[in-house]
C-alpha atoms as a PDB file:
ATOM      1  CA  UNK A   1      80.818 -42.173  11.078  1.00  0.00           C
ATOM      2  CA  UNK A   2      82.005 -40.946  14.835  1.00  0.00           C
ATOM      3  CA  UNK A   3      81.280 -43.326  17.049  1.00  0.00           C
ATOM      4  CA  UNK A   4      79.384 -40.496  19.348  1.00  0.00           C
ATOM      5  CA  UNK A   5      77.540 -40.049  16.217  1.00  0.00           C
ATOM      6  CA  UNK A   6      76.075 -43.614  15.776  1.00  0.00           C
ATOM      7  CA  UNK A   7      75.593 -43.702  19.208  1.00  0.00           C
ATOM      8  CA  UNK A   8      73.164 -40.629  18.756  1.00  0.00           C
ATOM      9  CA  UNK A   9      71.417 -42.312  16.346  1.00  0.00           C
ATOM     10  CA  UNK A  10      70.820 -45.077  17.004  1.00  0.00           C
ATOM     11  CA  UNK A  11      69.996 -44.232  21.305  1.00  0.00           C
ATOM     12  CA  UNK A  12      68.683 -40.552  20.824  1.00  0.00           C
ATOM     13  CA  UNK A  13      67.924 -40.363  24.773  1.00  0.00           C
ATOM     14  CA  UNK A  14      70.702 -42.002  26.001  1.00  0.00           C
ATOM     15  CA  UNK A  15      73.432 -39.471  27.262  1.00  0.00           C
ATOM     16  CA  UNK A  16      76.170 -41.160  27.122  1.00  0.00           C
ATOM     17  CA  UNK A  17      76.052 -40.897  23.293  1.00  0.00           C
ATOM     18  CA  UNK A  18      75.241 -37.282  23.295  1.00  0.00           C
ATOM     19  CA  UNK A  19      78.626 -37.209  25.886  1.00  0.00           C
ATOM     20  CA  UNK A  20      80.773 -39.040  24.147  1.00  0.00           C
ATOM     21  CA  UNK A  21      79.395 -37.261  20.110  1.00  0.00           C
ATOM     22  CA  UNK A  22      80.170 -33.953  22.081  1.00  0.00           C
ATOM     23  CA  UNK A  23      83.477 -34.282  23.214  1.00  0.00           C
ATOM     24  CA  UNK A  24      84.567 -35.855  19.359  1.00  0.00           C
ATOM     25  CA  UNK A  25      83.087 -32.504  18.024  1.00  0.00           C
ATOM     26  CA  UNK A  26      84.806 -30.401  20.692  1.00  0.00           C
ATOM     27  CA  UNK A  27      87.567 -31.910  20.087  1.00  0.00           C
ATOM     28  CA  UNK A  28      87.500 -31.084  16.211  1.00  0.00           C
ATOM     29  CA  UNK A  29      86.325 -27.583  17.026  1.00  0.00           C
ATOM     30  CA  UNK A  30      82.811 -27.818  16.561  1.00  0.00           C
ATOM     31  CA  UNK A  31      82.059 -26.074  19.564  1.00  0.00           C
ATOM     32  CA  UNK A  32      78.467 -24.600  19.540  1.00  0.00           C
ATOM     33  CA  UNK A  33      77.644 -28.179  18.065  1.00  0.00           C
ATOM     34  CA  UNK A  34      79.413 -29.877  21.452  1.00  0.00           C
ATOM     35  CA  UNK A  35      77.235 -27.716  23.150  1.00  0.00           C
ATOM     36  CA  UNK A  36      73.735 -29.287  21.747  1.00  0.00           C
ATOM     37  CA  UNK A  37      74.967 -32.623  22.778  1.00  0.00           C
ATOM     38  CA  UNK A  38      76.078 -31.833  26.231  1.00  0.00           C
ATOM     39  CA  UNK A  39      72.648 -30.056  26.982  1.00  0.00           C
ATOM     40  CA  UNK A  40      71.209 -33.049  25.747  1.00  0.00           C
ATOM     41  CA  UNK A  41      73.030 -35.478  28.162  1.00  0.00           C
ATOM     42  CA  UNK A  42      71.833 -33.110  30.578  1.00  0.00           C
ATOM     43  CA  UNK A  43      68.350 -33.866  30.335  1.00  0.00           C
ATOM     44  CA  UNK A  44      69.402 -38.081  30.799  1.00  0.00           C
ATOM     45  CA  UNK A  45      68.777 -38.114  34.945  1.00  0.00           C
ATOM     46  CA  UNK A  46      71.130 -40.687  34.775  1.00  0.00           C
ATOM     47  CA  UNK A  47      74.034 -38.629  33.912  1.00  0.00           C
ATOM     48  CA  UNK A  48      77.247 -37.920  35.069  1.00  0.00           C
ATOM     49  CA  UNK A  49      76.530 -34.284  36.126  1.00  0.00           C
ATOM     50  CA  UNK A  50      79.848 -33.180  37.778  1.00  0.00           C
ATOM     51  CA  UNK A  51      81.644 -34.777  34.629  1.00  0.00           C
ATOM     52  CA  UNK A  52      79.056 -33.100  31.632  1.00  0.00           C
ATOM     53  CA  UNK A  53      78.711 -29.634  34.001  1.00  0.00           C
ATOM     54  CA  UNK A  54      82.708 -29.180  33.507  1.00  0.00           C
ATOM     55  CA  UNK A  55      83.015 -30.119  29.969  1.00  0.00           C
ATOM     56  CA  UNK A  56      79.586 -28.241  29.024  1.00  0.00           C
ATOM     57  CA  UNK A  57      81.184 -25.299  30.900  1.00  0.00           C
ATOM     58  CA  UNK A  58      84.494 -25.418  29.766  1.00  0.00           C
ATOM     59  CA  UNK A  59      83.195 -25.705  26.116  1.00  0.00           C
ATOM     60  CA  UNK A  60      80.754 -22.579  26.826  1.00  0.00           C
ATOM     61  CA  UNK A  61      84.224 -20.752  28.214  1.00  0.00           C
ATOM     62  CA  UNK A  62      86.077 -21.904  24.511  1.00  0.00           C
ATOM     63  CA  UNK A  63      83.409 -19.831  22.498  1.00  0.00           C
ATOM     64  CA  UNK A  64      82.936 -16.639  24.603  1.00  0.00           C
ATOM     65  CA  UNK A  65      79.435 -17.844  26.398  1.00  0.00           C
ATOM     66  CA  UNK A  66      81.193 -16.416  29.474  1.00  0.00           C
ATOM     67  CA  UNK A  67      77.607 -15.757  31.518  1.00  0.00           C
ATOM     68  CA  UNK A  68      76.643 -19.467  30.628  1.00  0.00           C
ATOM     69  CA  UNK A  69      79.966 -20.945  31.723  1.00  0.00           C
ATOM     70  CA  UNK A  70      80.425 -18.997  35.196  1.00  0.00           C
ATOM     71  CA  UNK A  71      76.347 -20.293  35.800  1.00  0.00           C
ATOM     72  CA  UNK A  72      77.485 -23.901  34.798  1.00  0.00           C
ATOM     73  CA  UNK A  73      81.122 -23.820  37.094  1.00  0.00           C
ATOM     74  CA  UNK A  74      78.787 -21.963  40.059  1.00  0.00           C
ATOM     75  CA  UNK A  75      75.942 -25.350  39.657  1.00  0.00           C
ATOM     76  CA  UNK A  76      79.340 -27.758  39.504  1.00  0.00           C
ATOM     77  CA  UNK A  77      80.996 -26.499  43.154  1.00  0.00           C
ATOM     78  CA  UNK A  78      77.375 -26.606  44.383  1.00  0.00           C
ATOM     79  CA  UNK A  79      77.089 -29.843  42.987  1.00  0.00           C
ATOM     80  CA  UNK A  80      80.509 -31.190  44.067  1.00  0.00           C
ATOM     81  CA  UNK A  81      82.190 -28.850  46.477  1.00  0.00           C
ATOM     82  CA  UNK A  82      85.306 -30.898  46.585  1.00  0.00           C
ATOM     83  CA  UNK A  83      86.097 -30.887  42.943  1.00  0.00           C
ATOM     84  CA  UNK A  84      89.392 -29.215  41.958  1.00  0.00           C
ATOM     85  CA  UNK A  85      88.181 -28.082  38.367  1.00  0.00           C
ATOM     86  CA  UNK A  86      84.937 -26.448  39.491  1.00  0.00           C
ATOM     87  CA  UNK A  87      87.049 -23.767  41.164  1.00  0.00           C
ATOM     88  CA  UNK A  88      89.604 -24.261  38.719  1.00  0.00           C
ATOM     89  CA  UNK A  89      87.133 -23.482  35.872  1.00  0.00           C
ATOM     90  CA  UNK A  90      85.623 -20.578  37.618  1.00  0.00           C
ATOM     91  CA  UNK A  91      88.784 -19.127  37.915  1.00  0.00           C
ATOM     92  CA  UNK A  92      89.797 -19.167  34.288  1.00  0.00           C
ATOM     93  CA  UNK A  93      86.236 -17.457  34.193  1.00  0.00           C
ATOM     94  CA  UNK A  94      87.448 -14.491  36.106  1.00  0.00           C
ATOM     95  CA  UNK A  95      90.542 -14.526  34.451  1.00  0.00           C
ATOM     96  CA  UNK A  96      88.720 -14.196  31.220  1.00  0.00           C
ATOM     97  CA  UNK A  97      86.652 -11.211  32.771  1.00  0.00           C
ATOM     98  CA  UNK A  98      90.097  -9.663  34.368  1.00  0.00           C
ATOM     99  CA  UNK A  99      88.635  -9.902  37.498  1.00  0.00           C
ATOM    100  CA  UNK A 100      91.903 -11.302  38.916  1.00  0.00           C
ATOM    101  CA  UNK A 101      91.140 -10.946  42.713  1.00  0.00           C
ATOM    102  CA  UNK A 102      88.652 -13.192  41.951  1.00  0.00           C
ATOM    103  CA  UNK A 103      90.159 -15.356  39.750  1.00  0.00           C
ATOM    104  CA  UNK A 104      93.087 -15.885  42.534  1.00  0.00           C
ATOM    105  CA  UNK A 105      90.180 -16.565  45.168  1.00  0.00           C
ATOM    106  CA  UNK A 106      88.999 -19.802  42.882  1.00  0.00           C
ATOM    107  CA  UNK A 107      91.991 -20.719  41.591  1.00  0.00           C
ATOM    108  CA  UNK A 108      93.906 -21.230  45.554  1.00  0.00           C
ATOM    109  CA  UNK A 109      90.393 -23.434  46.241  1.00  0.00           C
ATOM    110  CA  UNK A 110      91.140 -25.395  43.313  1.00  0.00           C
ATOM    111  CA  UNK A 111      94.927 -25.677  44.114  1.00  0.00           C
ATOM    112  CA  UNK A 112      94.011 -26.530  47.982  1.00  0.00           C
ATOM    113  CA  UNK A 113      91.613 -29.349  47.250  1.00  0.00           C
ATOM    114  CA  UNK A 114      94.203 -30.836  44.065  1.00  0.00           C
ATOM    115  CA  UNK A 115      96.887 -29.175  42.861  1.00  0.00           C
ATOM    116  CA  UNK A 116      97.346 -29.732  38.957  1.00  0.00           C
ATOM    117  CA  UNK A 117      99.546 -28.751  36.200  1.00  0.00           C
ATOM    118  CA  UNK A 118      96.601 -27.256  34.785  1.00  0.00           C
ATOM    119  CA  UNK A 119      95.655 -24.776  37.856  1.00  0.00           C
ATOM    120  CA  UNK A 120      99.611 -24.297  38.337  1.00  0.00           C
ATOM    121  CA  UNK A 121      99.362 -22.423  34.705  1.00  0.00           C
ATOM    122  CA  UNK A 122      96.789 -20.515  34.972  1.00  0.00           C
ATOM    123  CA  UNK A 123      98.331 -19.157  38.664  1.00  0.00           C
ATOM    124  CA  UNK A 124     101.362 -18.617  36.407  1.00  0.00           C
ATOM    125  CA  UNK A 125      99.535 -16.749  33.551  1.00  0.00           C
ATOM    126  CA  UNK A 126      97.886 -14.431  36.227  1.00  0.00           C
ATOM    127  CA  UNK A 127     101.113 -13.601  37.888  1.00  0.00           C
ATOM    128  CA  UNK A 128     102.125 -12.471  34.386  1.00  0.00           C
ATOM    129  CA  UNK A 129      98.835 -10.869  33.579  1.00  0.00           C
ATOM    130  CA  UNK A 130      98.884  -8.793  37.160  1.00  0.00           C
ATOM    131  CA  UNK A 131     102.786  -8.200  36.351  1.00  0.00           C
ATOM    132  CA  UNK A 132     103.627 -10.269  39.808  1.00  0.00           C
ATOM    133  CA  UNK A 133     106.574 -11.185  39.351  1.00  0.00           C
ATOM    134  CA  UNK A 134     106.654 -12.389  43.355  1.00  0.00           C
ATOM    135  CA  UNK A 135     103.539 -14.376  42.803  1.00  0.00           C
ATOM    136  CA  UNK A 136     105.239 -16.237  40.144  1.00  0.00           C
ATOM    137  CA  UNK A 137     108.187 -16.915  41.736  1.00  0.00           C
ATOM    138  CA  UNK A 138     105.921 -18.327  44.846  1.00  0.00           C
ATOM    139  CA  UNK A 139     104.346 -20.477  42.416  1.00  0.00           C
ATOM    140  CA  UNK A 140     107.820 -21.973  41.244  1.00  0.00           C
ATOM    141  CA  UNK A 141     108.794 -22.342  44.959  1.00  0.00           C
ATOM    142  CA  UNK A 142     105.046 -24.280  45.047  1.00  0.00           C
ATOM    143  CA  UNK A 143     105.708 -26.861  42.364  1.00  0.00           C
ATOM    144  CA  UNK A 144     108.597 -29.105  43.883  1.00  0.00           C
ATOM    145  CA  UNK A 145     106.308 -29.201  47.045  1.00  0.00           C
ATOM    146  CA  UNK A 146     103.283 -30.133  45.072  1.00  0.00           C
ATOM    147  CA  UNK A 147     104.614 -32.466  42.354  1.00  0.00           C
ATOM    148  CA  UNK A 148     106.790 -35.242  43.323  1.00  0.00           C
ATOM    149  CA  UNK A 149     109.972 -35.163  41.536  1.00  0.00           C
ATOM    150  CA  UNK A 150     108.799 -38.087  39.598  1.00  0.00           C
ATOM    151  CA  UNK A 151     105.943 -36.580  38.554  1.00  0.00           C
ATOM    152  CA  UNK A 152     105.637 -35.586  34.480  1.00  0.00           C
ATOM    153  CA  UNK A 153     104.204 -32.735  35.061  1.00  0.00           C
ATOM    154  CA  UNK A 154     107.116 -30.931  37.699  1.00  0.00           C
ATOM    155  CA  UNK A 155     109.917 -30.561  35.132  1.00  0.00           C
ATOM    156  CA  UNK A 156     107.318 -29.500  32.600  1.00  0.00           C
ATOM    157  CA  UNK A 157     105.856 -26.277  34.974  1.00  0.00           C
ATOM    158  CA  UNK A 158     109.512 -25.474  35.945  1.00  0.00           C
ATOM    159  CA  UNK A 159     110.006 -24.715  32.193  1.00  0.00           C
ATOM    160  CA  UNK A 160     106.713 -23.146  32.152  1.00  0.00           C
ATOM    161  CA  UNK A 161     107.741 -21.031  34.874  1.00  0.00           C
ATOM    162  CA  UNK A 162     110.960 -20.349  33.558  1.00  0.00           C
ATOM    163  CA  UNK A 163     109.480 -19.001  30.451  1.00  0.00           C
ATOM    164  CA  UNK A 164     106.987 -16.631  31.770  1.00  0.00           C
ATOM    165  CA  UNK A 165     109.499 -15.377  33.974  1.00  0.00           C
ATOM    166  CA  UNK A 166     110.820 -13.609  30.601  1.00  0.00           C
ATOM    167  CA  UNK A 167     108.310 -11.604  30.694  1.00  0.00           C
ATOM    168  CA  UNK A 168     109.546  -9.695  33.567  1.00  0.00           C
ATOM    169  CA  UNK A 169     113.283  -9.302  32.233  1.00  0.00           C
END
C-alpha cells in the first residue's frame, strides 16, 4: 500500500495524507485522482495553501483543466505575492493558451522574484514558440548572471539553450 494511501485511511480529514496520497498518484500519472486528494487537503484549515494551490494547479495544468489552473495560480499570487512559481505557473498557463504577451508578463515576475532553471525553460521555449531568436539569446546572456557557475543547473540551461537555438538555423 502507498504510504499516502494508508495515511488516507486511516486519518480521512487530515491533509497531509490526502497531500502526500496525491502527489504518489501524480507522480504515477493518476492525475484526475491527484486532483480528489488535493481538493481534499484543501478543505484541512490547517494546510499548507501556497504549497497544495501550486501542486493542485500544476496538476489541473497536466490534464487540460486550463480555466481551473489559471483560477488556482491567480488565488496562489494573491495568497503569496512573493512566490516565484505562482507567476511561474501562470505563465506556463498563457503559454498553454498562446497568449505569449502574457505569458512573458508572468514569467519576468517569476524570474525577478527567483530565477530558476525551471522559469529559464519556459522563457526559452517561448522565444522558440514566438520565433525570437533575440529573446533567446538574451536569455543565454541571463543565465551566467543568474546561476553561479557552480550551480547544477547553469551548464545544464546553456545546453538547453544551445539546443533550441537549432531551431532557428
Amino acid at each position: 500500500m502507498a504510504m499516502g494511501r494508508f495515511w488516507v485511511d486511516e486519518l480521512p480529514d487530515f491533509y497531509k495524507g490526502h497531500y502526500i496520497y496525491a502527489n504518489e498518484l501524480f507522480v504515477r500519472g493518476a492525475y484526475l485522482e491527484a486532483i480528489e486528494h488535493y481538493q481534499e487537503a484543501l478543505k484541512d484549515p490547517r494546510a499548507d495553501r501556497m504549497m497544495l494551490l501550486n501542486y493542485f494547479a500544476r496538476t489541473c495544468l497536466s490534464v487540460g483543466k486550463f480555466e481551473a489552473a489559471r483560477s488556482l495560480f491567480e488565488e496562489l499570487i494573491k495568497l503569496a505575492p512573493g512566490y516565484a512559481s505562482g507567476y511561474e505557473g501562470l505563465a506556463r498557463y498563457y503559454f498553454s493558451q498562446k497568449n505569449f504577451d502574457e505569458c512573458l508578463k508572468y514569467l519576468r515576475q517569476s524570474i525577478e522574484i527567483e530565477p530558476t532553471k525551471d522559469n529559464y525553460l519556459l522563457l526559452m521555449d517561448l522565444a522558440v514558440a514566438t520565433k525570437d531568436r533575440p529573446r533567446l539569446l538574451k536569455a543565454i546572456e541571463e543565465i551566467p548572471e543568474a546561476f553561479a557557475s557552480n550551480s547544477p543547473y547553469r551548464d545544464f540551461l546553456l545546453e538547453a539553450a544551445r539546443y533550441r537555438l537549432r531551431e532557428f538555423e
